[in-house]
PDB file of N, CA and C in Angstrom:
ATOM      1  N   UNK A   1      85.333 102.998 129.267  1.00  0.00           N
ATOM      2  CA  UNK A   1      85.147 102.492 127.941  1.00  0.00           C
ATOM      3  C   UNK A   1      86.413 101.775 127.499  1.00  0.00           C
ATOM      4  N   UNK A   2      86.408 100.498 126.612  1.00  0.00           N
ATOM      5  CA  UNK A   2      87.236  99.693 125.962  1.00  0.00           C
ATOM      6  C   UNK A   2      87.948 100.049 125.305  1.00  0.00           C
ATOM      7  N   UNK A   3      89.065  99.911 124.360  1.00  0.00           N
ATOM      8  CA  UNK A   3      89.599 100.540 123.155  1.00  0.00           C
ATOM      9  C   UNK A   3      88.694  98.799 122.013  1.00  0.00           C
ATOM     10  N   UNK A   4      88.496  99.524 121.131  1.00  0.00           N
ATOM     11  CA  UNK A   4      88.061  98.551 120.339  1.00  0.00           C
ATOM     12  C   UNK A   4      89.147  97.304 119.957  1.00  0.00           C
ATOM     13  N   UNK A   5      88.782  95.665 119.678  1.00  0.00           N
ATOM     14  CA  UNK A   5      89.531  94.687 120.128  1.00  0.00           C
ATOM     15  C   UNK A   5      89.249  94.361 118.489  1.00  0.00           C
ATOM     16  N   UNK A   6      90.912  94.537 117.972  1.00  0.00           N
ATOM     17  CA  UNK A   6      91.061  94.327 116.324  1.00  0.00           C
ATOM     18  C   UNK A   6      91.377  92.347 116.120  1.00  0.00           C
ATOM     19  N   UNK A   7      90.950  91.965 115.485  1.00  0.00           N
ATOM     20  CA  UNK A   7      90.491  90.415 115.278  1.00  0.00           C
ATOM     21  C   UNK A   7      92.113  89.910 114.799  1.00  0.00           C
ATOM     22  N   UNK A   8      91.966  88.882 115.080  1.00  0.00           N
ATOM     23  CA  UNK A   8      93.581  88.407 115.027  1.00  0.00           C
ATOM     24  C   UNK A   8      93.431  87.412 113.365  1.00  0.00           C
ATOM     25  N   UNK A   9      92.023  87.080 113.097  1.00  0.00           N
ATOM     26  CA  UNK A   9      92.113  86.020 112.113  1.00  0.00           C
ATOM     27  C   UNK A   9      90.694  86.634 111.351  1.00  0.00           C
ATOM     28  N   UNK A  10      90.594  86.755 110.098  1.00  0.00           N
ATOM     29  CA  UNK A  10      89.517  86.656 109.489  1.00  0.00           C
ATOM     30  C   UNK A  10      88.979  86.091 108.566  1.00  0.00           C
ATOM     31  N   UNK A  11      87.917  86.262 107.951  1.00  0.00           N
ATOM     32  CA  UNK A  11      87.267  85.384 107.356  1.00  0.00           C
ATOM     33  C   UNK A  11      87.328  85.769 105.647  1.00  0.00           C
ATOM     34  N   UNK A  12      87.055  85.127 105.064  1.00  0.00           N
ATOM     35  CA  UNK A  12      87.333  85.658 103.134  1.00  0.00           C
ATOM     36  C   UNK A  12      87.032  86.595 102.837  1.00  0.00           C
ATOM     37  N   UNK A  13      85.402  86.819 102.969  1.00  0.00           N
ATOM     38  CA  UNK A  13      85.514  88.426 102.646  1.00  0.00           C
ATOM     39  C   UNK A  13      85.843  89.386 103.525  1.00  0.00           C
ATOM     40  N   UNK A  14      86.001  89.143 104.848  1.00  0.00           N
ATOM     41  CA  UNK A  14      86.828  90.403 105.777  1.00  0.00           C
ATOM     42  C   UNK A  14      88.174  90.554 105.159  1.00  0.00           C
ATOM     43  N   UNK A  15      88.910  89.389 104.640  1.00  0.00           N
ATOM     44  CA  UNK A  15      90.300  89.521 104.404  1.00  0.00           C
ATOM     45  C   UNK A  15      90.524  89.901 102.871  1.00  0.00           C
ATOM     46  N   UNK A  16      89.239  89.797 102.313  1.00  0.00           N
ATOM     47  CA  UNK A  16      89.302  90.197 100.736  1.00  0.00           C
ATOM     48  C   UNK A  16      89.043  91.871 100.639  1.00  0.00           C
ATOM     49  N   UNK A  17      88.140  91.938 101.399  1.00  0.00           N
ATOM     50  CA  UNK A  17      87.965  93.815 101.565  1.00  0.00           C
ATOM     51  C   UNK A  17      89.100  94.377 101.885  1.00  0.00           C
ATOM     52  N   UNK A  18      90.047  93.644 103.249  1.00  0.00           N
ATOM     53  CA  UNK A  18      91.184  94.809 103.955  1.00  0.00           C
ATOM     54  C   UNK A  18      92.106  94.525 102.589  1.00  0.00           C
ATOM     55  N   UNK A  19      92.010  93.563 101.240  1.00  0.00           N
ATOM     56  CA  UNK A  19      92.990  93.782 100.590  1.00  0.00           C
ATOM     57  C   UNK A  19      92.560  93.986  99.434  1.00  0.00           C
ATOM     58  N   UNK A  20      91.595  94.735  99.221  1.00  0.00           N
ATOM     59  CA  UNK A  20      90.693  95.279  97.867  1.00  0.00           C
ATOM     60  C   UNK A  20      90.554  94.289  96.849  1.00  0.00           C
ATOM     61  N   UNK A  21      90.043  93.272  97.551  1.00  0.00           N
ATOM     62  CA  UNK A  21      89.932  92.264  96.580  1.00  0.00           C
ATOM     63  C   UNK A  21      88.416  91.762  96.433  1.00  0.00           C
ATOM     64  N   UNK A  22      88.216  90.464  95.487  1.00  0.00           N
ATOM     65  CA  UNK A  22      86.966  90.289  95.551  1.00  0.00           C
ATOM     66  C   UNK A  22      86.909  88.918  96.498  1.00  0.00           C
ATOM     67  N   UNK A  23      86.375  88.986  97.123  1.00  0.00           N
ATOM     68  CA  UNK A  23      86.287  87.520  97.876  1.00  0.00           C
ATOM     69  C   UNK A  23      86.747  86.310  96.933  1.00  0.00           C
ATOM     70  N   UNK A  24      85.782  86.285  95.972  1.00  0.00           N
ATOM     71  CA  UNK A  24      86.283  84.854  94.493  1.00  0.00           C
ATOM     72  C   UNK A  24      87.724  84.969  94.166  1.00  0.00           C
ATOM     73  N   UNK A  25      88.358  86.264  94.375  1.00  0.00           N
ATOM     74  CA  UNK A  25      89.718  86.699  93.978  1.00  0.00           C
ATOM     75  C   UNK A  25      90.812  86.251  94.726  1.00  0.00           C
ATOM     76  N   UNK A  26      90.417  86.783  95.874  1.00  0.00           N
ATOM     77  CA  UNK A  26      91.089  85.670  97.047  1.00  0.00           C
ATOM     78  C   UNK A  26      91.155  84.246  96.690  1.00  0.00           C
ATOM     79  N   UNK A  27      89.830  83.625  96.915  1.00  0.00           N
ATOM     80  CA  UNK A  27      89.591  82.362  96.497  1.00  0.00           C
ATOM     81  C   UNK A  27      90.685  81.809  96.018  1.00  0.00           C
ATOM     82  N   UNK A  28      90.525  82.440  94.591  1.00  0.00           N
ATOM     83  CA  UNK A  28      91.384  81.792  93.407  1.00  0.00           C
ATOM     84  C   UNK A  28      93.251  81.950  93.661  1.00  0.00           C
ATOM     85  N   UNK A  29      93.194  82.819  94.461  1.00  0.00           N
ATOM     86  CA  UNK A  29      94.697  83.205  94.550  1.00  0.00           C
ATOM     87  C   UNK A  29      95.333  81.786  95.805  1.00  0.00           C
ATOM     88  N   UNK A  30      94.518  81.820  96.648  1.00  0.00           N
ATOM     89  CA  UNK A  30      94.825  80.856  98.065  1.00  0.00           C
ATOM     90  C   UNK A  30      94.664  79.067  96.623  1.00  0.00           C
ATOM     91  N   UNK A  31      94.088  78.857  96.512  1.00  0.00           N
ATOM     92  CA  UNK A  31      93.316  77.657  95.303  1.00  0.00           C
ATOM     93  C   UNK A  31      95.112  77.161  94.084  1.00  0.00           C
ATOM     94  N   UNK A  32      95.051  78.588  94.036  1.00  0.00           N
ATOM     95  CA  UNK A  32      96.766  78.007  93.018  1.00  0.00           C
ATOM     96  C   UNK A  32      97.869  78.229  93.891  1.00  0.00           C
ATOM     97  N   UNK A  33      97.483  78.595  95.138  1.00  0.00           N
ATOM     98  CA  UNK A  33      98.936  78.765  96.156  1.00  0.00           C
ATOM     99  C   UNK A  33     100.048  79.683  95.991  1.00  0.00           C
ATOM    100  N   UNK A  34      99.094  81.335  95.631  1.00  0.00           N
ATOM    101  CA  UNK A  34      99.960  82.170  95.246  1.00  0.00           C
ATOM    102  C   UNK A  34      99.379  83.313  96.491  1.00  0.00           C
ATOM    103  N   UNK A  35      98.388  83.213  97.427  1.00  0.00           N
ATOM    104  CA  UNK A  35      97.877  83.917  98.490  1.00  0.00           C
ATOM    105  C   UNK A  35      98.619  83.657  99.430  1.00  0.00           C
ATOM    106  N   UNK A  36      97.781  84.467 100.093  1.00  0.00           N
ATOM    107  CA  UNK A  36      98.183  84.599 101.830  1.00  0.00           C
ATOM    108  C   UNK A  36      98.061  83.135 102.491  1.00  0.00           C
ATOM    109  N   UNK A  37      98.957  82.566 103.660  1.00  0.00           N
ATOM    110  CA  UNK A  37      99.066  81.843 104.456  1.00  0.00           C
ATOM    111  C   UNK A  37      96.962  81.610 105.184  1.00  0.00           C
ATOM    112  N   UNK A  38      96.696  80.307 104.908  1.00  0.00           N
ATOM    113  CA  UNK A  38      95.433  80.598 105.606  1.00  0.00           C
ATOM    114  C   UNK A  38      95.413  79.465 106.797  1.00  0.00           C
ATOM    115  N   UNK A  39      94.493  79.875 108.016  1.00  0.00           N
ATOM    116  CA  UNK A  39      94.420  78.968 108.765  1.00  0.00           C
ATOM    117  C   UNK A  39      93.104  78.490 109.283  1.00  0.00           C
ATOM    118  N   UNK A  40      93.237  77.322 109.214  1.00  0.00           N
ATOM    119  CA  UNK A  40      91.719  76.218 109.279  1.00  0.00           C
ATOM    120  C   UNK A  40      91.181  75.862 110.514  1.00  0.00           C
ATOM    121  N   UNK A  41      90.221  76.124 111.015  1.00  0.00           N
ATOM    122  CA  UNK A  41      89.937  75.953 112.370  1.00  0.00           C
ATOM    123  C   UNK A  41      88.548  74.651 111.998  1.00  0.00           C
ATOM    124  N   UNK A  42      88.767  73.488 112.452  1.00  0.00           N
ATOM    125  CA  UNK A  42      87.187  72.804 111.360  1.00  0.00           C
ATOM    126  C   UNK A  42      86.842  73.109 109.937  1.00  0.00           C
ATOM    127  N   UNK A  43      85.585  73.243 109.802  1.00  0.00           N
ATOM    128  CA  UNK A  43      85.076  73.825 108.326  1.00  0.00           C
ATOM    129  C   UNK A  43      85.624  75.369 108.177  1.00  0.00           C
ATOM    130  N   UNK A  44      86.377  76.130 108.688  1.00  0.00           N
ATOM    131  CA  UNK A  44      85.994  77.542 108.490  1.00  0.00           C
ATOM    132  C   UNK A  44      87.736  77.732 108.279  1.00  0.00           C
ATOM    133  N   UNK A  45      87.931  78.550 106.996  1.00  0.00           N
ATOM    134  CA  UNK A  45      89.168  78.683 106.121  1.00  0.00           C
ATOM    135  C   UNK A  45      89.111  80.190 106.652  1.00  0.00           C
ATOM    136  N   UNK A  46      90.207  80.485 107.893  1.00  0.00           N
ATOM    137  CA  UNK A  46      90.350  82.162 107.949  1.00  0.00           C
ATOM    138  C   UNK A  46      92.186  82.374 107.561  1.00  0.00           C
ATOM    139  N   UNK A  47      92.302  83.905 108.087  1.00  0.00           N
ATOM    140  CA  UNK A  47      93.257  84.539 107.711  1.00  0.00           C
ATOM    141  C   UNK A  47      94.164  84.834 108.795  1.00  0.00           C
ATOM    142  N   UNK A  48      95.007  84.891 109.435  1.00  0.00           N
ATOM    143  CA  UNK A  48      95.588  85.801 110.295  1.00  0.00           C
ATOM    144  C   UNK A  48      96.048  86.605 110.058  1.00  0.00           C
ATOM    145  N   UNK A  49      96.234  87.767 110.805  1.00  0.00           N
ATOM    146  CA  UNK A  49      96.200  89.071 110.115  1.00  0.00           C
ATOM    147  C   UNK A  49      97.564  89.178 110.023  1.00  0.00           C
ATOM    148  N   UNK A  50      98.585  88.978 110.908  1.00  0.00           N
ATOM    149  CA  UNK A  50     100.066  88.690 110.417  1.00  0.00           C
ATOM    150  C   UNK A  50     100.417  88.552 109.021  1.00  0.00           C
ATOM    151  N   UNK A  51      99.491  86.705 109.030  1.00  0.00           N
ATOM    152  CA  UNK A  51      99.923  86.565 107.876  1.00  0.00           C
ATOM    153  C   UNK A  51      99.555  87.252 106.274  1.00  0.00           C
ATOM    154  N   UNK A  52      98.610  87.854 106.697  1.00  0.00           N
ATOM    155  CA  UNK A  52      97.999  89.178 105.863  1.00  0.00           C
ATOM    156  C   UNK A  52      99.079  90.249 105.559  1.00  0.00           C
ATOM    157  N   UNK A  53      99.447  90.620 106.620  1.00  0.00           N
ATOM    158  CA  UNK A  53     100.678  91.542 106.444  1.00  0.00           C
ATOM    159  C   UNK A  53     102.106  91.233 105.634  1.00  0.00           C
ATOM    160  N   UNK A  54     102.280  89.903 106.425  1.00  0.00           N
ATOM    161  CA  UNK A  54     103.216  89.487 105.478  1.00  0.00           C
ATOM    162  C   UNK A  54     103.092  89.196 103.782  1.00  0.00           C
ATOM    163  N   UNK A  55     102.198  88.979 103.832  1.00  0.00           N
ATOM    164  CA  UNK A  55     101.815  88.834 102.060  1.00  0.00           C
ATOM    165  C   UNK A  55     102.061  89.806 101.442  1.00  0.00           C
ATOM    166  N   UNK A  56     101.427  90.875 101.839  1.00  0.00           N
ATOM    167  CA  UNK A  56     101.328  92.662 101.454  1.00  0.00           C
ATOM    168  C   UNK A  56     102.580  93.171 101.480  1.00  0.00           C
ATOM    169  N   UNK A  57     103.547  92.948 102.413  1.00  0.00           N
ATOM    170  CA  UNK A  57     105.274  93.031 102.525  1.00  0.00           C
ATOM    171  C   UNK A  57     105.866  92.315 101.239  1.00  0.00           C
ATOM    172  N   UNK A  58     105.311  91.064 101.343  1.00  0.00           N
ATOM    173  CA  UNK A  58     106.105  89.955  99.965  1.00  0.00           C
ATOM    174  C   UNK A  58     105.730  90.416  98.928  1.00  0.00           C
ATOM    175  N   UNK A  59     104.692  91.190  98.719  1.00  0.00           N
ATOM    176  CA  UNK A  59     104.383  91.898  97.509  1.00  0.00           C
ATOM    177  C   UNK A  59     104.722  92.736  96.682  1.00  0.00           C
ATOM    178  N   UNK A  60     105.270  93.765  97.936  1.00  0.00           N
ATOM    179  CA  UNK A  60     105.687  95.319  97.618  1.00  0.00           C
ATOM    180  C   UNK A  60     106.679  95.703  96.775  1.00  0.00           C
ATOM    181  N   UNK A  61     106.132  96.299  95.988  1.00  0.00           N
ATOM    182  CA  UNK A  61     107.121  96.695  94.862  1.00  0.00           C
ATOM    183  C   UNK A  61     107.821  98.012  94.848  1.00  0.00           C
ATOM    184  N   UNK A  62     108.984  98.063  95.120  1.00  0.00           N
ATOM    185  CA  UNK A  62     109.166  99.853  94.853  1.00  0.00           C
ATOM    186  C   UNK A  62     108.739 100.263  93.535  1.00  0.00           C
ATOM    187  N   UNK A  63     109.023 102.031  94.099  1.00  0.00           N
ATOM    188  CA  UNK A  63     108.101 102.738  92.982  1.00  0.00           C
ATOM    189  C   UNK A  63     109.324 103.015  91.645  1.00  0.00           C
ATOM    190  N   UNK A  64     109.083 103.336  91.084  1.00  0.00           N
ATOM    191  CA  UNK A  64     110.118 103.506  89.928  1.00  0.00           C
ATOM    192  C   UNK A  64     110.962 104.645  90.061  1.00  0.00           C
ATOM    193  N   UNK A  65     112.098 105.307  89.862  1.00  0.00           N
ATOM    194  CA  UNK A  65     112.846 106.437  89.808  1.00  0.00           C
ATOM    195  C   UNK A  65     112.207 107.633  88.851  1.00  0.00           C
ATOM    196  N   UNK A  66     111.541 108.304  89.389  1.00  0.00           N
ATOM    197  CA  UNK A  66     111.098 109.467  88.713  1.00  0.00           C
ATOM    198  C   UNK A  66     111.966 110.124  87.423  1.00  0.00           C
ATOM    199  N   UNK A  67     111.566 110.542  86.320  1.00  0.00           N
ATOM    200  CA  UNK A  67     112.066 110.999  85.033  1.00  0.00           C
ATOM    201  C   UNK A  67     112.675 112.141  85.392  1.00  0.00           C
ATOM    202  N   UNK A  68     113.410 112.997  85.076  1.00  0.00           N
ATOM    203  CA  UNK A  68     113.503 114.231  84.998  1.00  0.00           C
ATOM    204  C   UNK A  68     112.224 115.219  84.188  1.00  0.00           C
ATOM    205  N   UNK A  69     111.655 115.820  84.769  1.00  0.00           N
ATOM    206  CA  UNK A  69     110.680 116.276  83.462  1.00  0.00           C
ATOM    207  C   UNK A  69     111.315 117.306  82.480  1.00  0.00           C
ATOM    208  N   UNK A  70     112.245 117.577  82.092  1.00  0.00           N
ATOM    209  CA  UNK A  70     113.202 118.536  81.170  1.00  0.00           C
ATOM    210  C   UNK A  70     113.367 116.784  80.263  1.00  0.00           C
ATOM    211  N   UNK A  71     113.773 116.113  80.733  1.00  0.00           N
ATOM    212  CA  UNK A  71     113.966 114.681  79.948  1.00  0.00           C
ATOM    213  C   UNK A  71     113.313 114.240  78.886  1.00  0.00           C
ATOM    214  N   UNK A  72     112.392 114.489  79.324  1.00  0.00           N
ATOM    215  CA  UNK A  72     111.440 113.951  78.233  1.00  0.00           C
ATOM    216  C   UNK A  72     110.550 115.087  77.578  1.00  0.00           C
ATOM    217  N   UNK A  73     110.264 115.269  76.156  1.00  0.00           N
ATOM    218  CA  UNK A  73     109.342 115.738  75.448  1.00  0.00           C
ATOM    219  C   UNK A  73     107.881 115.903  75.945  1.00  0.00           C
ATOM    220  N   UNK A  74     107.584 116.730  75.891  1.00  0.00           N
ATOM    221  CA  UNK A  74     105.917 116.979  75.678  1.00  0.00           C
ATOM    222  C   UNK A  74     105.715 116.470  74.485  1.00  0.00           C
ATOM    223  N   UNK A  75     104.357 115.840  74.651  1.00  0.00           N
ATOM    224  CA  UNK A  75     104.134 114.979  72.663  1.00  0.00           C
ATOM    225  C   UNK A  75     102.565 115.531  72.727  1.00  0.00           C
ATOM    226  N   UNK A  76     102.862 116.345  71.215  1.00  0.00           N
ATOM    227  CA  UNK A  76     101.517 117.236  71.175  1.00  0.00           C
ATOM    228  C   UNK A  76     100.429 116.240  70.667  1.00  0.00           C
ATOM    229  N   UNK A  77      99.223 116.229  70.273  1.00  0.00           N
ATOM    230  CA  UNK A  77      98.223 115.523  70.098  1.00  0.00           C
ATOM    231  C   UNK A  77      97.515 116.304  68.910  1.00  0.00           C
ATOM    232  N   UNK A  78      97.445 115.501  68.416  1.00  0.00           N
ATOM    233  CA  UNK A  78      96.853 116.054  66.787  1.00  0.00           C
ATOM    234  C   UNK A  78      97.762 116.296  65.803  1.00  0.00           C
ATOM    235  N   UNK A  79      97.715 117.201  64.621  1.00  0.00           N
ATOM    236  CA  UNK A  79      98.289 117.160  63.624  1.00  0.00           C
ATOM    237  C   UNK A  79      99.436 118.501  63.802  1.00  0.00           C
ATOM    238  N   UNK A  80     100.569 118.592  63.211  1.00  0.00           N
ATOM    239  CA  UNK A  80     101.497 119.229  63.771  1.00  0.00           C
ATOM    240  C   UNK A  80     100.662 120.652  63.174  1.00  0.00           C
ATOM    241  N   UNK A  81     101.037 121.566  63.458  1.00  0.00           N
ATOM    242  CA  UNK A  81     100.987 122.836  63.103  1.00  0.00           C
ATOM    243  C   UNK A  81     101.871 123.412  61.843  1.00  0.00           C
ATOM    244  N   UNK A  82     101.965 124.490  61.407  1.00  0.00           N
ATOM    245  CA  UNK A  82     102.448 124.986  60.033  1.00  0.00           C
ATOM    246  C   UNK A  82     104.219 125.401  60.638  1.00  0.00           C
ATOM    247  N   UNK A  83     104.207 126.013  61.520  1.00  0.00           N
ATOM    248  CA  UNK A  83     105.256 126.233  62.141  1.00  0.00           C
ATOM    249  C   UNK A  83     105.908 124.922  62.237  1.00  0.00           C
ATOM    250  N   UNK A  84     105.660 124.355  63.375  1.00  0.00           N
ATOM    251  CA  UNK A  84     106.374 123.318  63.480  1.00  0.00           C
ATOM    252  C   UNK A  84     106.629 122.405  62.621  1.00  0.00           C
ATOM    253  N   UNK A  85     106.084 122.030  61.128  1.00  0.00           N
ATOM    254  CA  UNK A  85     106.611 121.677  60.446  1.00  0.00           C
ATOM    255  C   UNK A  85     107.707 122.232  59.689  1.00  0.00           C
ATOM    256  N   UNK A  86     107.591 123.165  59.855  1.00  0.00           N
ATOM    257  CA  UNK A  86     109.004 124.061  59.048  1.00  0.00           C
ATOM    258  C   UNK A  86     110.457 124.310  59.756  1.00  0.00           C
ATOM    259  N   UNK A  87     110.061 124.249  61.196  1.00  0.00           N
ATOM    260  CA  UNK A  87     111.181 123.928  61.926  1.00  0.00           C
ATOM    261  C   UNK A  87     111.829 122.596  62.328  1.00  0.00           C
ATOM    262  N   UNK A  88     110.462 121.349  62.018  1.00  0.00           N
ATOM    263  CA  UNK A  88     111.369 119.961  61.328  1.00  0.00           C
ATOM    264  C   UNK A  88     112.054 120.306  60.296  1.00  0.00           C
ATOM    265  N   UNK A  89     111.196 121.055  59.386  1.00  0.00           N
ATOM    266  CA  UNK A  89     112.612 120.805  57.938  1.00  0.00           C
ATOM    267  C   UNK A  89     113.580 121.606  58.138  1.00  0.00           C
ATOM    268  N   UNK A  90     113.512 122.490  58.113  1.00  0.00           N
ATOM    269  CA  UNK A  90     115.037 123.171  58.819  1.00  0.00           C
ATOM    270  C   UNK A  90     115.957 122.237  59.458  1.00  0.00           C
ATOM    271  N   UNK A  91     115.460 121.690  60.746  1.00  0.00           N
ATOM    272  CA  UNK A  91     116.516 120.668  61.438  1.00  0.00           C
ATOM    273  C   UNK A  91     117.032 119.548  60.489  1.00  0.00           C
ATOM    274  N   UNK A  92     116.347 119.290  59.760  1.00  0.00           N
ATOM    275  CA  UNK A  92     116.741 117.437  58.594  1.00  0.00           C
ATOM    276  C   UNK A  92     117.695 117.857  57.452  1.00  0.00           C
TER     277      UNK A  92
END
């Protein structure tokens, strides 16, 4: 048996699915020249998967530096309580 043979170039919506997109989404992104590298064989506008990768690389954003959670407040929801208003006025 073969090992299965992964495609070197694909087509809009193959290349719009592997990048959770909508095919029209793609479209529009390749259309203002803010997509992926595409390559034209005749009538048929595909992808190479390289250049797929590379897009997804040019993209990547790191993640943000996590808060301390002691840092920041819990923020209650709704109307304060009887207590806790009395321990604002105390503090002011």
């Amino acid at each position: 048996m073969s090992a299965p043979i992964s495609p070197i170039a694909y087509s809009y919506p193959d290349a719009a699915a592997l990048l959770g997109l909508t095919p029209g989404a793609l479209r529009d992104l390749v259309y203002k020249g803010r997509g992926p590298a595409v390559v034209r064989i005749g009538r048929r506008t595909l992808f190479a998967a390289s250049d797929l990768a590379a897009w997804i690389e040019a993209h990547r954003v790191p993640a943000p530096p996590s808060p301390e959670v002691s840092a920041i407040p819990r923020r209650r929801r709704g109307r304060p309580t009887k207590a806790s208003q009395l321990m604002i006025g105390k503090s002011a």
